[in-house]
PDB file of N, CA and C in Angstrom:
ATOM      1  N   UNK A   1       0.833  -1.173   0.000  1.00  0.00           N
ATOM      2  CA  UNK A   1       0.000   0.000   0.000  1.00  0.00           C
ATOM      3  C   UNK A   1       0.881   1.241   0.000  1.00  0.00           C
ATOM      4  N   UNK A   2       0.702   2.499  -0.634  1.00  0.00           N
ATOM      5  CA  UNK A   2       1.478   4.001  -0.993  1.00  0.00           C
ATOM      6  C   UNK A   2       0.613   4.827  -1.233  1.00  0.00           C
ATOM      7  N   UNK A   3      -0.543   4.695  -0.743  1.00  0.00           N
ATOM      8  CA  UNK A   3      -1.380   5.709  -0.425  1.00  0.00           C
ATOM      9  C   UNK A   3      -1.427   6.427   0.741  1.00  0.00           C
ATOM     10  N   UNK A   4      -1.658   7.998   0.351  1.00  0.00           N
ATOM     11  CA  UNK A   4      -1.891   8.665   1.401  1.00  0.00           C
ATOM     12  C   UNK A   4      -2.594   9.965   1.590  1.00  0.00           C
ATOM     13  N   UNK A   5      -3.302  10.805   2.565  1.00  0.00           N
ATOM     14  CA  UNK A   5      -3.912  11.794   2.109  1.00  0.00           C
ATOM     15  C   UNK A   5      -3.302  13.256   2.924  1.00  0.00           C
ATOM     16  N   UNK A   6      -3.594  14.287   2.062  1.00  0.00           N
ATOM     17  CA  UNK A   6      -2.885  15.394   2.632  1.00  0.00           C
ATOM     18  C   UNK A   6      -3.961  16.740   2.482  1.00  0.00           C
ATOM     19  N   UNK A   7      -4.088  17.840   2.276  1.00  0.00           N
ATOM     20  CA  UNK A   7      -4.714  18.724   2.123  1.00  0.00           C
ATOM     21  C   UNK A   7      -3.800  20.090   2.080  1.00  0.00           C
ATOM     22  N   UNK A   8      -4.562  21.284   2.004  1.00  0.00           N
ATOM     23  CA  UNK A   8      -4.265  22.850   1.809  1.00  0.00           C
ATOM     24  C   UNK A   8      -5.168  23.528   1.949  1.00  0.00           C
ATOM     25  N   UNK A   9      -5.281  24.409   2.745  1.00  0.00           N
ATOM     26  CA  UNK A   9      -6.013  25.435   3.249  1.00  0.00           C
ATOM     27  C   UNK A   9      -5.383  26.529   2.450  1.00  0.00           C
ATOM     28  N   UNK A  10      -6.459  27.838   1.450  1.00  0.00           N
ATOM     29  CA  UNK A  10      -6.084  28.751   1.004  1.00  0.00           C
ATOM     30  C   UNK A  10      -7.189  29.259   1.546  1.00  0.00           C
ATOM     31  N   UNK A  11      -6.757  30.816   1.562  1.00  0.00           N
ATOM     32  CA  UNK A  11      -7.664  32.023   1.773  1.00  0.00           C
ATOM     33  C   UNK A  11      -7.740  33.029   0.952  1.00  0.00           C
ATOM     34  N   UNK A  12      -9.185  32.492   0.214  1.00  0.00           N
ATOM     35  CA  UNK A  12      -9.302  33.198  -0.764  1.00  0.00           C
ATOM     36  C   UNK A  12      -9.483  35.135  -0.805  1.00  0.00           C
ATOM     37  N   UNK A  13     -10.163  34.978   0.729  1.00  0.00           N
ATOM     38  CA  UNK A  13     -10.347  36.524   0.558  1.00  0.00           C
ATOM     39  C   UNK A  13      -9.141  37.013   1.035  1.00  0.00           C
ATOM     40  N   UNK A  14      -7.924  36.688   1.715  1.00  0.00           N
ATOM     41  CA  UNK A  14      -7.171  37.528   1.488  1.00  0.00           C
ATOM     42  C   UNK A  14      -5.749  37.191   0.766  1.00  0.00           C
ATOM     43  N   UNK A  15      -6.129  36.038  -0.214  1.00  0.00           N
ATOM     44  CA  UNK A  15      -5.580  35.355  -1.186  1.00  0.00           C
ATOM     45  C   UNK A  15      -3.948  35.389  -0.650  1.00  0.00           C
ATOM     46  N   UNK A  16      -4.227  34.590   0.975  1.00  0.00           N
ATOM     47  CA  UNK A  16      -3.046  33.411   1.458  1.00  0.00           C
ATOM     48  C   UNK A  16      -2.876  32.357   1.749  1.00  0.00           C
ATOM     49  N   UNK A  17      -2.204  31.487   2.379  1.00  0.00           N
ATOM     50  CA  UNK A  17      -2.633  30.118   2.749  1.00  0.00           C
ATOM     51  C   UNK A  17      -2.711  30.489   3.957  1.00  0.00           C
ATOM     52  N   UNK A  18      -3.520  29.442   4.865  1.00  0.00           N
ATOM     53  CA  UNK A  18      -4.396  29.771   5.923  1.00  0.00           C
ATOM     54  C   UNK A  18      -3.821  29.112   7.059  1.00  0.00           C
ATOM     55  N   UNK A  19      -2.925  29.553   7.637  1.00  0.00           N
ATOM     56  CA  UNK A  19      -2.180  29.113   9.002  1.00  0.00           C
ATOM     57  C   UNK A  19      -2.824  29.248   9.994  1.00  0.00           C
ATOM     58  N   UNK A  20      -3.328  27.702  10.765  1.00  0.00           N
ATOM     59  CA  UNK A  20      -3.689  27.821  12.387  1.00  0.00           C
ATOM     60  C   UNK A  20      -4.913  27.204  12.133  1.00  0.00           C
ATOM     61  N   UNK A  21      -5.169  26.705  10.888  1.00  0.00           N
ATOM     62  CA  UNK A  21      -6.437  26.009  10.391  1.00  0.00           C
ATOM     63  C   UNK A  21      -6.486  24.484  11.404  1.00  0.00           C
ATOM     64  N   UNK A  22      -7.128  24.748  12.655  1.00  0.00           N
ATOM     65  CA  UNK A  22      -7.442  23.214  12.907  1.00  0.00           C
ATOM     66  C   UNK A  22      -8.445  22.161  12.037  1.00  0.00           C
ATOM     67  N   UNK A  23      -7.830  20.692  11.745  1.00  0.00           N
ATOM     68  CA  UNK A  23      -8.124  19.877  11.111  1.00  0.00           C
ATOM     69  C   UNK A  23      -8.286  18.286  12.089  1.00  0.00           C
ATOM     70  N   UNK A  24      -9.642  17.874  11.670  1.00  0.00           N
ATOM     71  CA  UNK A  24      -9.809  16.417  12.445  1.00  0.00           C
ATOM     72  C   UNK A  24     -10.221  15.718  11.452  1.00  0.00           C
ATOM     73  N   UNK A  25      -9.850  14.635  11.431  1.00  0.00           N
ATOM     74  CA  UNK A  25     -10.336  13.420  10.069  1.00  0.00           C
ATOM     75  C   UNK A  25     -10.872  12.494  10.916  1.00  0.00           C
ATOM     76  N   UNK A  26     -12.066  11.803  10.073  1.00  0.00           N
ATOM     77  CA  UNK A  26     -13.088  10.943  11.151  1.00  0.00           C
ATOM     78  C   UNK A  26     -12.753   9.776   9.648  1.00  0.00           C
ATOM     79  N   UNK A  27     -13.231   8.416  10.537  1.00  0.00           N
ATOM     80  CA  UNK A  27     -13.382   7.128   9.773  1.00  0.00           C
ATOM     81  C   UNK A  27     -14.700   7.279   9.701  1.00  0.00           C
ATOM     82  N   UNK A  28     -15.699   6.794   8.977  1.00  0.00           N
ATOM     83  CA  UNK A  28     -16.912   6.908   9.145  1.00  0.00           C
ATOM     84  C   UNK A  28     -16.918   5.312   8.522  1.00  0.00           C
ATOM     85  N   UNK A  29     -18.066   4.286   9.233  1.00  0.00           N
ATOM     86  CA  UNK A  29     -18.322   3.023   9.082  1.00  0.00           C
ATOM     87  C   UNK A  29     -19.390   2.366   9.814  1.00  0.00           C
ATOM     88  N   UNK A  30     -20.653   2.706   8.674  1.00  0.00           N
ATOM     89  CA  UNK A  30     -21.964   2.412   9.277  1.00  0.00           C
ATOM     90  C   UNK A  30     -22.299   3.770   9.793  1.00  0.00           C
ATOM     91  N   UNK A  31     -23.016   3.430  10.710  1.00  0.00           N
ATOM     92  CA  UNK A  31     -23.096   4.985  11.544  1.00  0.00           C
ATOM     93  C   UNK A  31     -22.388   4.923  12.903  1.00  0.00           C
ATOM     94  N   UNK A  32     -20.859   4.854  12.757  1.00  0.00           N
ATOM     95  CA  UNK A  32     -19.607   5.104  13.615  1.00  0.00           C
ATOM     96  C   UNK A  32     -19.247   6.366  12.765  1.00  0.00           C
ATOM     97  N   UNK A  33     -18.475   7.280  13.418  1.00  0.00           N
ATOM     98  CA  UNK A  33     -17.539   8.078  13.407  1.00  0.00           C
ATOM     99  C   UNK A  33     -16.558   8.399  14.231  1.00  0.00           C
ATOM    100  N   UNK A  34     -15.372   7.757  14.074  1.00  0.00           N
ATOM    101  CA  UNK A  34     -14.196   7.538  14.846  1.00  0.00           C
ATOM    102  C   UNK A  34     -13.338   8.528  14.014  1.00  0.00           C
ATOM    103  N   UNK A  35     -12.688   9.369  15.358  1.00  0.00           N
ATOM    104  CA  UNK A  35     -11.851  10.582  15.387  1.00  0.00           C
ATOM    105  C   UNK A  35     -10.346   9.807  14.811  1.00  0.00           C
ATOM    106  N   UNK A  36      -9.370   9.974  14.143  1.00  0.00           N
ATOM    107  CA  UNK A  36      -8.396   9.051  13.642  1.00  0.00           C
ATOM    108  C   UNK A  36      -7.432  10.103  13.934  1.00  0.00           C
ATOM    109  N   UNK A  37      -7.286  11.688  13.729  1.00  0.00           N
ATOM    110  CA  UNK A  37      -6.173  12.333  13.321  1.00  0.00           C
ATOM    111  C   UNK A  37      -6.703  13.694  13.687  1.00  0.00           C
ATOM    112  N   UNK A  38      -5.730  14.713  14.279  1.00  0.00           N
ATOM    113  CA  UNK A  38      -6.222  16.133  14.223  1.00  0.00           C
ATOM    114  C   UNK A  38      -4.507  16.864  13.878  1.00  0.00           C
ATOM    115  N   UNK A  39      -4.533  17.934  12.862  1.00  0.00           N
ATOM    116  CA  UNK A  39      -3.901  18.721  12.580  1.00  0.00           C
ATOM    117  C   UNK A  39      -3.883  20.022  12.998  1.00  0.00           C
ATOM    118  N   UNK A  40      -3.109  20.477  12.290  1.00  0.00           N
ATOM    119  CA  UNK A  40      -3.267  22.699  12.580  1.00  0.00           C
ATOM    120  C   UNK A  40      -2.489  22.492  10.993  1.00  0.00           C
ATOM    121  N   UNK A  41      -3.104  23.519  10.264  1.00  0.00           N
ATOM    122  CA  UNK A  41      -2.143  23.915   9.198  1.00  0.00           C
ATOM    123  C   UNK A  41      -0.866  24.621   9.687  1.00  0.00           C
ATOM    124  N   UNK A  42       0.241  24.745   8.827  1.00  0.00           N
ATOM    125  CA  UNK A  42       1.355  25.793   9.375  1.00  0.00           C
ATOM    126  C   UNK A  42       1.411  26.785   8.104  1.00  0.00           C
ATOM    127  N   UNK A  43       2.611  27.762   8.004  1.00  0.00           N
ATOM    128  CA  UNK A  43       2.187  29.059   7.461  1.00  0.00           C
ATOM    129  C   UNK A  43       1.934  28.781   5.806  1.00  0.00           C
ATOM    130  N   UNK A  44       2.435  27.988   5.388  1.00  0.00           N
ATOM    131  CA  UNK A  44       2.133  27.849   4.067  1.00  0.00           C
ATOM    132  C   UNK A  44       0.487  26.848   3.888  1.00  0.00           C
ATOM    133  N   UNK A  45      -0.589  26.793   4.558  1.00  0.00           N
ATOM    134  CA  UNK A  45      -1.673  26.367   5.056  1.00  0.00           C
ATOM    135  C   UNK A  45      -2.020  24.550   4.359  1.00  0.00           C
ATOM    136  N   UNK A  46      -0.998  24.095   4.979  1.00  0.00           N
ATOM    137  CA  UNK A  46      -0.673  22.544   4.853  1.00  0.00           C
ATOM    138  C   UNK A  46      -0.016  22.467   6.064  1.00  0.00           C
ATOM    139  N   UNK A  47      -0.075  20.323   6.291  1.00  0.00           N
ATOM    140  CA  UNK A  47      -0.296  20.054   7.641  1.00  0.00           C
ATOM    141  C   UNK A  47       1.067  19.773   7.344  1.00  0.00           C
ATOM    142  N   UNK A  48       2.055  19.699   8.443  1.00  0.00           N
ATOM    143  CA  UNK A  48       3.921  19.064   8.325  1.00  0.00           C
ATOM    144  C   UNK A  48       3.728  17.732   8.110  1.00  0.00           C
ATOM    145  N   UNK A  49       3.168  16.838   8.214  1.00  0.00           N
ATOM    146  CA  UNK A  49       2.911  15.771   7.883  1.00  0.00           C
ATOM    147  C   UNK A  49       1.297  15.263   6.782  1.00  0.00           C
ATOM    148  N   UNK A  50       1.287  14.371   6.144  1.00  0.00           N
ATOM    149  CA  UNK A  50       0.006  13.281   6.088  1.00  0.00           C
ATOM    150  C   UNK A  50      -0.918  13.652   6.887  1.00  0.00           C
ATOM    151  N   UNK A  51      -2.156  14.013   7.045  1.00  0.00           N
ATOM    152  CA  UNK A  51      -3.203  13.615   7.253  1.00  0.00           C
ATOM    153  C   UNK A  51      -3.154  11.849   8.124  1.00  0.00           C
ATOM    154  N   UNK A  52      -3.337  11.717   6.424  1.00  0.00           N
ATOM    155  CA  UNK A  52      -3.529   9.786   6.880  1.00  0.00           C
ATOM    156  C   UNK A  52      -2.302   9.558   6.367  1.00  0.00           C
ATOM    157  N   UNK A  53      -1.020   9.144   6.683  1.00  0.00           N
ATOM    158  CA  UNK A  53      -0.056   8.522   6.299  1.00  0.00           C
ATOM    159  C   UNK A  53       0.191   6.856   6.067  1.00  0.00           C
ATOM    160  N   UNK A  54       1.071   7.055   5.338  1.00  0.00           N
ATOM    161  CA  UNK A  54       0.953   5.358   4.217  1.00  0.00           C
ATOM    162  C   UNK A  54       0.771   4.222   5.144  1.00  0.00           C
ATOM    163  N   UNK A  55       0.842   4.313   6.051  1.00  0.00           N
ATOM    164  CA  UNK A  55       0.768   3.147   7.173  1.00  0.00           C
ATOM    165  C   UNK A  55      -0.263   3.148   7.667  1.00  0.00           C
ATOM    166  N   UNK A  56      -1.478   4.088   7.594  1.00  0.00           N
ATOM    167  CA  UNK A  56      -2.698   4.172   8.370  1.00  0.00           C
ATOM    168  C   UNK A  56      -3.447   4.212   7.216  1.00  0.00           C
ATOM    169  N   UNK A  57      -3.079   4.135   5.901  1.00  0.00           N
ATOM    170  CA  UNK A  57      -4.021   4.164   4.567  1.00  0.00           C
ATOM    171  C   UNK A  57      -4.970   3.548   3.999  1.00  0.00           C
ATOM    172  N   UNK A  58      -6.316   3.641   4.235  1.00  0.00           N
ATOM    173  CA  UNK A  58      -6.959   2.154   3.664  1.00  0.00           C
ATOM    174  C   UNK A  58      -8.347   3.077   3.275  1.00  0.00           C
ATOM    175  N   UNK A  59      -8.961   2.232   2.422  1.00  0.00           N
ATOM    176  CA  UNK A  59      -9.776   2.522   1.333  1.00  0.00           C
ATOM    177  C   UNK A  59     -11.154   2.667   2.650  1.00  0.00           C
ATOM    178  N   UNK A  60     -12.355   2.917   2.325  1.00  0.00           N
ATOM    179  CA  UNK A  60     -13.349   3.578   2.515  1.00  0.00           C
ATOM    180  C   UNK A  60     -13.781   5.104   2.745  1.00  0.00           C
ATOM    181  N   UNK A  61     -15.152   5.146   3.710  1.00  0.00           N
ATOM    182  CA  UNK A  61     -15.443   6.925   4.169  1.00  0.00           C
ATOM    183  C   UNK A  61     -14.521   7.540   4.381  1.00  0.00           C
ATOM    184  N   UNK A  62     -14.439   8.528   4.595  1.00  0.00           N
ATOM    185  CA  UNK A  62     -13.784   9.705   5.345  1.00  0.00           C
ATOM    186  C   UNK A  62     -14.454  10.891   5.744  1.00  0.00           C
ATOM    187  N   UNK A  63     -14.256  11.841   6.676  1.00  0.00           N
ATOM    188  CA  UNK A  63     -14.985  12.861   6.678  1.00  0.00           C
ATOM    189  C   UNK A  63     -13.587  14.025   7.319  1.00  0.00           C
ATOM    190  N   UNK A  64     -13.159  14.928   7.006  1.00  0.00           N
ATOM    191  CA  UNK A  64     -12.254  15.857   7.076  1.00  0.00           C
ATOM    192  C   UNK A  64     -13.464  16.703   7.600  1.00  0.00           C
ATOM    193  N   UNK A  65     -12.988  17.647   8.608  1.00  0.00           N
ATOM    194  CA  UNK A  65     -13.595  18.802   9.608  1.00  0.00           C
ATOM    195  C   UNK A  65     -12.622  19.649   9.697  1.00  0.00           C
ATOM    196  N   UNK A  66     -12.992  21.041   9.396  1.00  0.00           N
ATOM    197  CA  UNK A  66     -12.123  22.128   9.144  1.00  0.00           C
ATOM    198  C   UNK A  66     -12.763  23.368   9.688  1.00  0.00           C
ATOM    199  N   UNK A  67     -11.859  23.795  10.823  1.00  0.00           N
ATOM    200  CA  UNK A  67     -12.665  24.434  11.620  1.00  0.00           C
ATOM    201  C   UNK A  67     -12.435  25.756  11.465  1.00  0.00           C
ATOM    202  N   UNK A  68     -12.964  26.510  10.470  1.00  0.00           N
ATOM    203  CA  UNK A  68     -13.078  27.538   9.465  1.00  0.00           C
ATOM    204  C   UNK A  68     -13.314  28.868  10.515  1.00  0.00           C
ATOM    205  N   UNK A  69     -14.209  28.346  11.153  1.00  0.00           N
ATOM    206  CA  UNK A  69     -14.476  29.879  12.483  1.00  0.00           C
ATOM    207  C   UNK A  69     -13.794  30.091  13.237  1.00  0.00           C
ATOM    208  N   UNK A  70     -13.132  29.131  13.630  1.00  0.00           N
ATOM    209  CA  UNK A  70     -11.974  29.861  14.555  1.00  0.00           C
ATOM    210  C   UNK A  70     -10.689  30.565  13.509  1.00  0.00           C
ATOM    211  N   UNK A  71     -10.639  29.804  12.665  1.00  0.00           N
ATOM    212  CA  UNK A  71      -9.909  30.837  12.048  1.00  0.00           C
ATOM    213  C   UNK A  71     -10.058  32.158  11.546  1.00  0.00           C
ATOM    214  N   UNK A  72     -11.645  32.427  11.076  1.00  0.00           N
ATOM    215  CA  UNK A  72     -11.927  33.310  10.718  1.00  0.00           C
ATOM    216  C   UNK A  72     -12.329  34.262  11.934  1.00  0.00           C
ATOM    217  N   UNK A  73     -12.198  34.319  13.036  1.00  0.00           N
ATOM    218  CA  UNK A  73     -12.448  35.302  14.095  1.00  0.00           C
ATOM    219  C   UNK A  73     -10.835  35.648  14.383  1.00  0.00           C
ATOM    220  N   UNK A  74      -9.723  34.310  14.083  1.00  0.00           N
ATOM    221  CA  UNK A  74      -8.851  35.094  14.744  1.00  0.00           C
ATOM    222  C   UNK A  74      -7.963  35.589  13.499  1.00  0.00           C
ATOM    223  N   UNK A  75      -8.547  35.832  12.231  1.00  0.00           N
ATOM    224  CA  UNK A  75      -7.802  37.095  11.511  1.00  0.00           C
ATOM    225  C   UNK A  75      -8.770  38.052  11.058  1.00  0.00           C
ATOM    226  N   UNK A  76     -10.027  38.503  12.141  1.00  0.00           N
ATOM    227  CA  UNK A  76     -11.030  39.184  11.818  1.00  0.00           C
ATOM    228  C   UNK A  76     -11.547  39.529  10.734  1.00  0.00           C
ATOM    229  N   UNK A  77     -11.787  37.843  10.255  1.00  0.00           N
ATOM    230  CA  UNK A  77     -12.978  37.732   9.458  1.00  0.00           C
ATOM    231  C   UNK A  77     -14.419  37.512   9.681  1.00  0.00           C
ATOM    232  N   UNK A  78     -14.355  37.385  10.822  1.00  0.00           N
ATOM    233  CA  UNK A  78     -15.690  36.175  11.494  1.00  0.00           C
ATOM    234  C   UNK A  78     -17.110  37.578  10.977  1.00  0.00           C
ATOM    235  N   UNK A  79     -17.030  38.210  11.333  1.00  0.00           N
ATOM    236  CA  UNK A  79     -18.960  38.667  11.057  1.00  0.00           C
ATOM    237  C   UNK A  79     -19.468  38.845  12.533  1.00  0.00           C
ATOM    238  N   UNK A  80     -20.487  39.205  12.387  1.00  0.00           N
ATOM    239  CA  UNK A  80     -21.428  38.886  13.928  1.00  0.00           C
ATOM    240  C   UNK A  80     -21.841  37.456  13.743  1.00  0.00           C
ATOM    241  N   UNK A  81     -21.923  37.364  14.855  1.00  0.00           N
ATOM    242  CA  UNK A  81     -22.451  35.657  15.128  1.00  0.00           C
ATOM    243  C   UNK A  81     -24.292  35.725  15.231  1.00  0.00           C
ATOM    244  N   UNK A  82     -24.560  34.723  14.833  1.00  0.00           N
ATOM    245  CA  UNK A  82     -23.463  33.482  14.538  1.00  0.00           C
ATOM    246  C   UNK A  82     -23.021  33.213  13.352  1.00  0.00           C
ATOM    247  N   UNK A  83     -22.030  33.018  12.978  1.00  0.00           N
ATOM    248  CA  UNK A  83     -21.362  32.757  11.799  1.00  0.00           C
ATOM    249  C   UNK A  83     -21.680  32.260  10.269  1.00  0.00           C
ATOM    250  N   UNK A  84     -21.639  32.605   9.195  1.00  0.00           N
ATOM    251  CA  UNK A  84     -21.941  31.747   8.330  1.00  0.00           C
ATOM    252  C   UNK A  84     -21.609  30.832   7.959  1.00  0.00           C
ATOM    253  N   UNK A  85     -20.155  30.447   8.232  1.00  0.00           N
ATOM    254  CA  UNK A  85     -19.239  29.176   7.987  1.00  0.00           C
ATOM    255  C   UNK A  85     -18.822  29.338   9.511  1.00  0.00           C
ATOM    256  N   UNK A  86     -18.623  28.116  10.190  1.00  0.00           N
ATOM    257  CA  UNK A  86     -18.211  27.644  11.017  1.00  0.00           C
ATOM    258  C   UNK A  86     -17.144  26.266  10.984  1.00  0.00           C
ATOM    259  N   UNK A  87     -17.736  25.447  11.475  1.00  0.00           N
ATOM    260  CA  UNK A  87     -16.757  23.949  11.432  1.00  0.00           C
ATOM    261  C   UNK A  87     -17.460  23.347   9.709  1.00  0.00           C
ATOM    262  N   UNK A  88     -16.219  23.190   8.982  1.00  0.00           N
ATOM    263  CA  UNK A  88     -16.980  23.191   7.762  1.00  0.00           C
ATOM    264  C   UNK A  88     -16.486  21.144   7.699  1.00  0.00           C
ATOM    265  N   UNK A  89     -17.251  20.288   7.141  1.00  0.00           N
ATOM    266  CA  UNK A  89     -17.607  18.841   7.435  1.00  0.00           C
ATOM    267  C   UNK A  89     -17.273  18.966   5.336  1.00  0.00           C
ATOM    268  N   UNK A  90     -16.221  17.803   5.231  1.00  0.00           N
ATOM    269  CA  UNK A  90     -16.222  17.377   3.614  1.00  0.00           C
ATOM    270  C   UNK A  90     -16.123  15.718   3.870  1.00  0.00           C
ATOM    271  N   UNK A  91     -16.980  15.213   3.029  1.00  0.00           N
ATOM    272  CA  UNK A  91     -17.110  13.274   3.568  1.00  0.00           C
ATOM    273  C   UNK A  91     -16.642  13.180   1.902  1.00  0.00           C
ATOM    274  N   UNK A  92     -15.750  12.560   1.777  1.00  0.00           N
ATOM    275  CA  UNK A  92     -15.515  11.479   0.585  1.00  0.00           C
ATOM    276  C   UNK A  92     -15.217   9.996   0.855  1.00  0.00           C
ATOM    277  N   UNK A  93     -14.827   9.474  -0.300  1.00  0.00           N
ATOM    278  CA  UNK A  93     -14.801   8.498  -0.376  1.00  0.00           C
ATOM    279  C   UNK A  93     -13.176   7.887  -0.511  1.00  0.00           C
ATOM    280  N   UNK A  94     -12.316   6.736  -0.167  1.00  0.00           N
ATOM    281  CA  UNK A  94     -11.144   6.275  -0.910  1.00  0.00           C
ATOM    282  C   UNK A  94     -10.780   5.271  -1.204  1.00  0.00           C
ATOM    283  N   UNK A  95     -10.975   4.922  -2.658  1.00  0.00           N
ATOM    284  CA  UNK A  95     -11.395   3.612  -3.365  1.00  0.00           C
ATOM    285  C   UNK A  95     -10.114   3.141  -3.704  1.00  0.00           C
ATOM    286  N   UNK A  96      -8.687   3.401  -3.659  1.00  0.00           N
ATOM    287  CA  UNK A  96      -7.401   3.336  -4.775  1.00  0.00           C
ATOM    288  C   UNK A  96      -6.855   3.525  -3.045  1.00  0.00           C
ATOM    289  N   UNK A  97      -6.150   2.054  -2.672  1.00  0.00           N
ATOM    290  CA  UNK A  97      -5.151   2.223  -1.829  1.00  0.00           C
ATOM    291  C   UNK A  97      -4.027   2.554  -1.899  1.00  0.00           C
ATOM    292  N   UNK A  98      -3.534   2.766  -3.353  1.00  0.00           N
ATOM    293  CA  UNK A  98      -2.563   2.960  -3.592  1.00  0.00           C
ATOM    294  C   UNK A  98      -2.241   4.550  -3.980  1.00  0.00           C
ATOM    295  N   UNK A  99      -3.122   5.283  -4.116  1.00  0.00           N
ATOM    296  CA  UNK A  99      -3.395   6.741  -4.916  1.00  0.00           C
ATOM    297  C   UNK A  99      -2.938   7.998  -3.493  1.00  0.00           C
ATOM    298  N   UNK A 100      -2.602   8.741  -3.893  1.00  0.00           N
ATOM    299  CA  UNK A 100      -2.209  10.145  -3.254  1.00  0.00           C
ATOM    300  C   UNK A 100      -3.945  10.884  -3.691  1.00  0.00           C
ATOM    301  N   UNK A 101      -4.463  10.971  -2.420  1.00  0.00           N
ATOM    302  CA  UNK A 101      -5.629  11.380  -1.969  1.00  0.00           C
ATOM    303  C   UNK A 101      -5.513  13.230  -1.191  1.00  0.00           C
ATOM    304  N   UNK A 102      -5.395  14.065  -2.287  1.00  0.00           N
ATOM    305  CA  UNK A 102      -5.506  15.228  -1.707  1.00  0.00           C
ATOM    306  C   UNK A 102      -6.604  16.402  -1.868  1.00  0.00           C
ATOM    307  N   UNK A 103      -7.365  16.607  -0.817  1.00  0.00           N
ATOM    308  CA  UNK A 103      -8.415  17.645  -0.424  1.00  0.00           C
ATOM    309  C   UNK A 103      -7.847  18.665  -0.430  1.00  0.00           C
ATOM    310  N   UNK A 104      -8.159  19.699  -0.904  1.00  0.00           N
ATOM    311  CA  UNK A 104      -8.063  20.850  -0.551  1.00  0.00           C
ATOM    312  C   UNK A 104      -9.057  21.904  -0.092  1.00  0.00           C
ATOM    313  N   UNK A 105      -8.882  22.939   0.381  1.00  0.00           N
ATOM    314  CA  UNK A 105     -10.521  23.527   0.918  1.00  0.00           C
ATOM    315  C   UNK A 105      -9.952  25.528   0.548  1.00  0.00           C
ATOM    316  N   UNK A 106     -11.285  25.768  -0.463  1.00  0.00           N
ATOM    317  CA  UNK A 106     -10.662  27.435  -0.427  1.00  0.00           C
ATOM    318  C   UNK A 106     -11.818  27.843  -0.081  1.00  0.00           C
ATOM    319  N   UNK A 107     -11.290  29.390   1.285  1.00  0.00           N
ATOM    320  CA  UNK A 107     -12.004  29.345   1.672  1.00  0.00           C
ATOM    321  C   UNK A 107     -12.088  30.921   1.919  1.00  0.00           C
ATOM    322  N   UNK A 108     -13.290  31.266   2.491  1.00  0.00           N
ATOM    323  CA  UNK A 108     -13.647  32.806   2.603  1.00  0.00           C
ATOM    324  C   UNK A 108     -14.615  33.056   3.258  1.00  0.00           C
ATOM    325  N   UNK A 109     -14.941  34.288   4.230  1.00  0.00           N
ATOM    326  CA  UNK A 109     -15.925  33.663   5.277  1.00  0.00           C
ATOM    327  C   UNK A 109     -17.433  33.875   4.448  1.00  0.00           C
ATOM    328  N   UNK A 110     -17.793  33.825   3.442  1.00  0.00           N
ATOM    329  CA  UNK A 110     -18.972  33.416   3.367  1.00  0.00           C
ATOM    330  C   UNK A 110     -19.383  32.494   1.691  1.00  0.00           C
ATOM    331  N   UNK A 111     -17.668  31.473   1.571  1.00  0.00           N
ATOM    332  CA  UNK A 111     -17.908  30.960   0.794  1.00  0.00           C
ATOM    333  C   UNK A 111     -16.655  29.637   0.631  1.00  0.00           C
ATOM    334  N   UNK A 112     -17.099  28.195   0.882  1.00  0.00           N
ATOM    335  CA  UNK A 112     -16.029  27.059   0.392  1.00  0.00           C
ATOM    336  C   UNK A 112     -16.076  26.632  -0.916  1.00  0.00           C
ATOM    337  N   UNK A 113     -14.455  25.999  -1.180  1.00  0.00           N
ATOM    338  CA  UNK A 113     -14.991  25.037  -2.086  1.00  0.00           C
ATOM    339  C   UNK A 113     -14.250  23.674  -2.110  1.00  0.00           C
ATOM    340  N   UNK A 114     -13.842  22.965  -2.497  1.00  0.00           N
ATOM    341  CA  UNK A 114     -13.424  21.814  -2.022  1.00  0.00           C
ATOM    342  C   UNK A 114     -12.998  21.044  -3.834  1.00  0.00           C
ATOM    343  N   UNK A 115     -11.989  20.410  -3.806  1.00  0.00           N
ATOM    344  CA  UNK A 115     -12.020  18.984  -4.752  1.00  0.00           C
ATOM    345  C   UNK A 115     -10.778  18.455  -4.746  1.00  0.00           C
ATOM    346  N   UNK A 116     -10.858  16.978  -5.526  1.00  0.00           N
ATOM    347  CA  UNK A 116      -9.783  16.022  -5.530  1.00  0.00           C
ATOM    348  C   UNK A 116      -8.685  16.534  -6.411  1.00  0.00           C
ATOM    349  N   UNK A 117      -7.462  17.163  -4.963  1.00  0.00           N
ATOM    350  CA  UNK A 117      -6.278  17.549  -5.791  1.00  0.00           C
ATOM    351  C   UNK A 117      -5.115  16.714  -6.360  1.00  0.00           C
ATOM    352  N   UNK A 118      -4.389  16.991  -6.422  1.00  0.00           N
ATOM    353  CA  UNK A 118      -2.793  15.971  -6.792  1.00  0.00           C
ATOM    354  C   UNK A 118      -1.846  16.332  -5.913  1.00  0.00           C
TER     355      UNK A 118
END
């Protein structure tokens, strides 16, 4: 198995990468959701490591949680509360144990977007 998954946090509205971005990845199986991994982005808004690294890699759910409001209050973006984006939830899927699985999330406080990067 040489699969593994990673991500990037950009900020679109003030078109940087998004440092301090806390990140939790859940297994999802049946209706379980088991906590597996929590990150922080660093300044270039990627985690120093994998997400899921090649040794913890295996095919099914996923659900990545990206906790968008705390970031956005602490570079005064947030709005009055309550917020429009908060803890933002992306569930895919990972079918290819062998494949480099990368999410990315751009983001702005009153708009995401998400897809399967390289």
């Amino acid at each position: 198995m040489s699969g593994f998954l990673t991500t990037h946090v950009l900020d679109t509205a003030r078109g940087l990468p998004a440092q301090g971005v806390q990140i939790t990845l859940y297994r999802l199986t049946g209706g379980a959701r088991e906590e597996i991994a929590r990150l922080v982005t660093n300044d270039d808004g990627r985690t120093d490591s994998p997400i899921l690294p090649q040794a913890e890699f295996a095919t099914g759910q996923y659900e990545l949680v990206f906790a968008a409001g705390d970031y956005l209050r602490a570079t005064g973006q947030a709005g009055a509360a309550p917020l429009f984006l908060d803890d933002i939830p992306v569930r895919f899927g990972i079918n290819d144990a062998d494949s480099h699985y990368h999410v990315p999330l751009l983001l702005s406080p009153y708009g995401f977007s998400t897809y399967r990067g390289s």
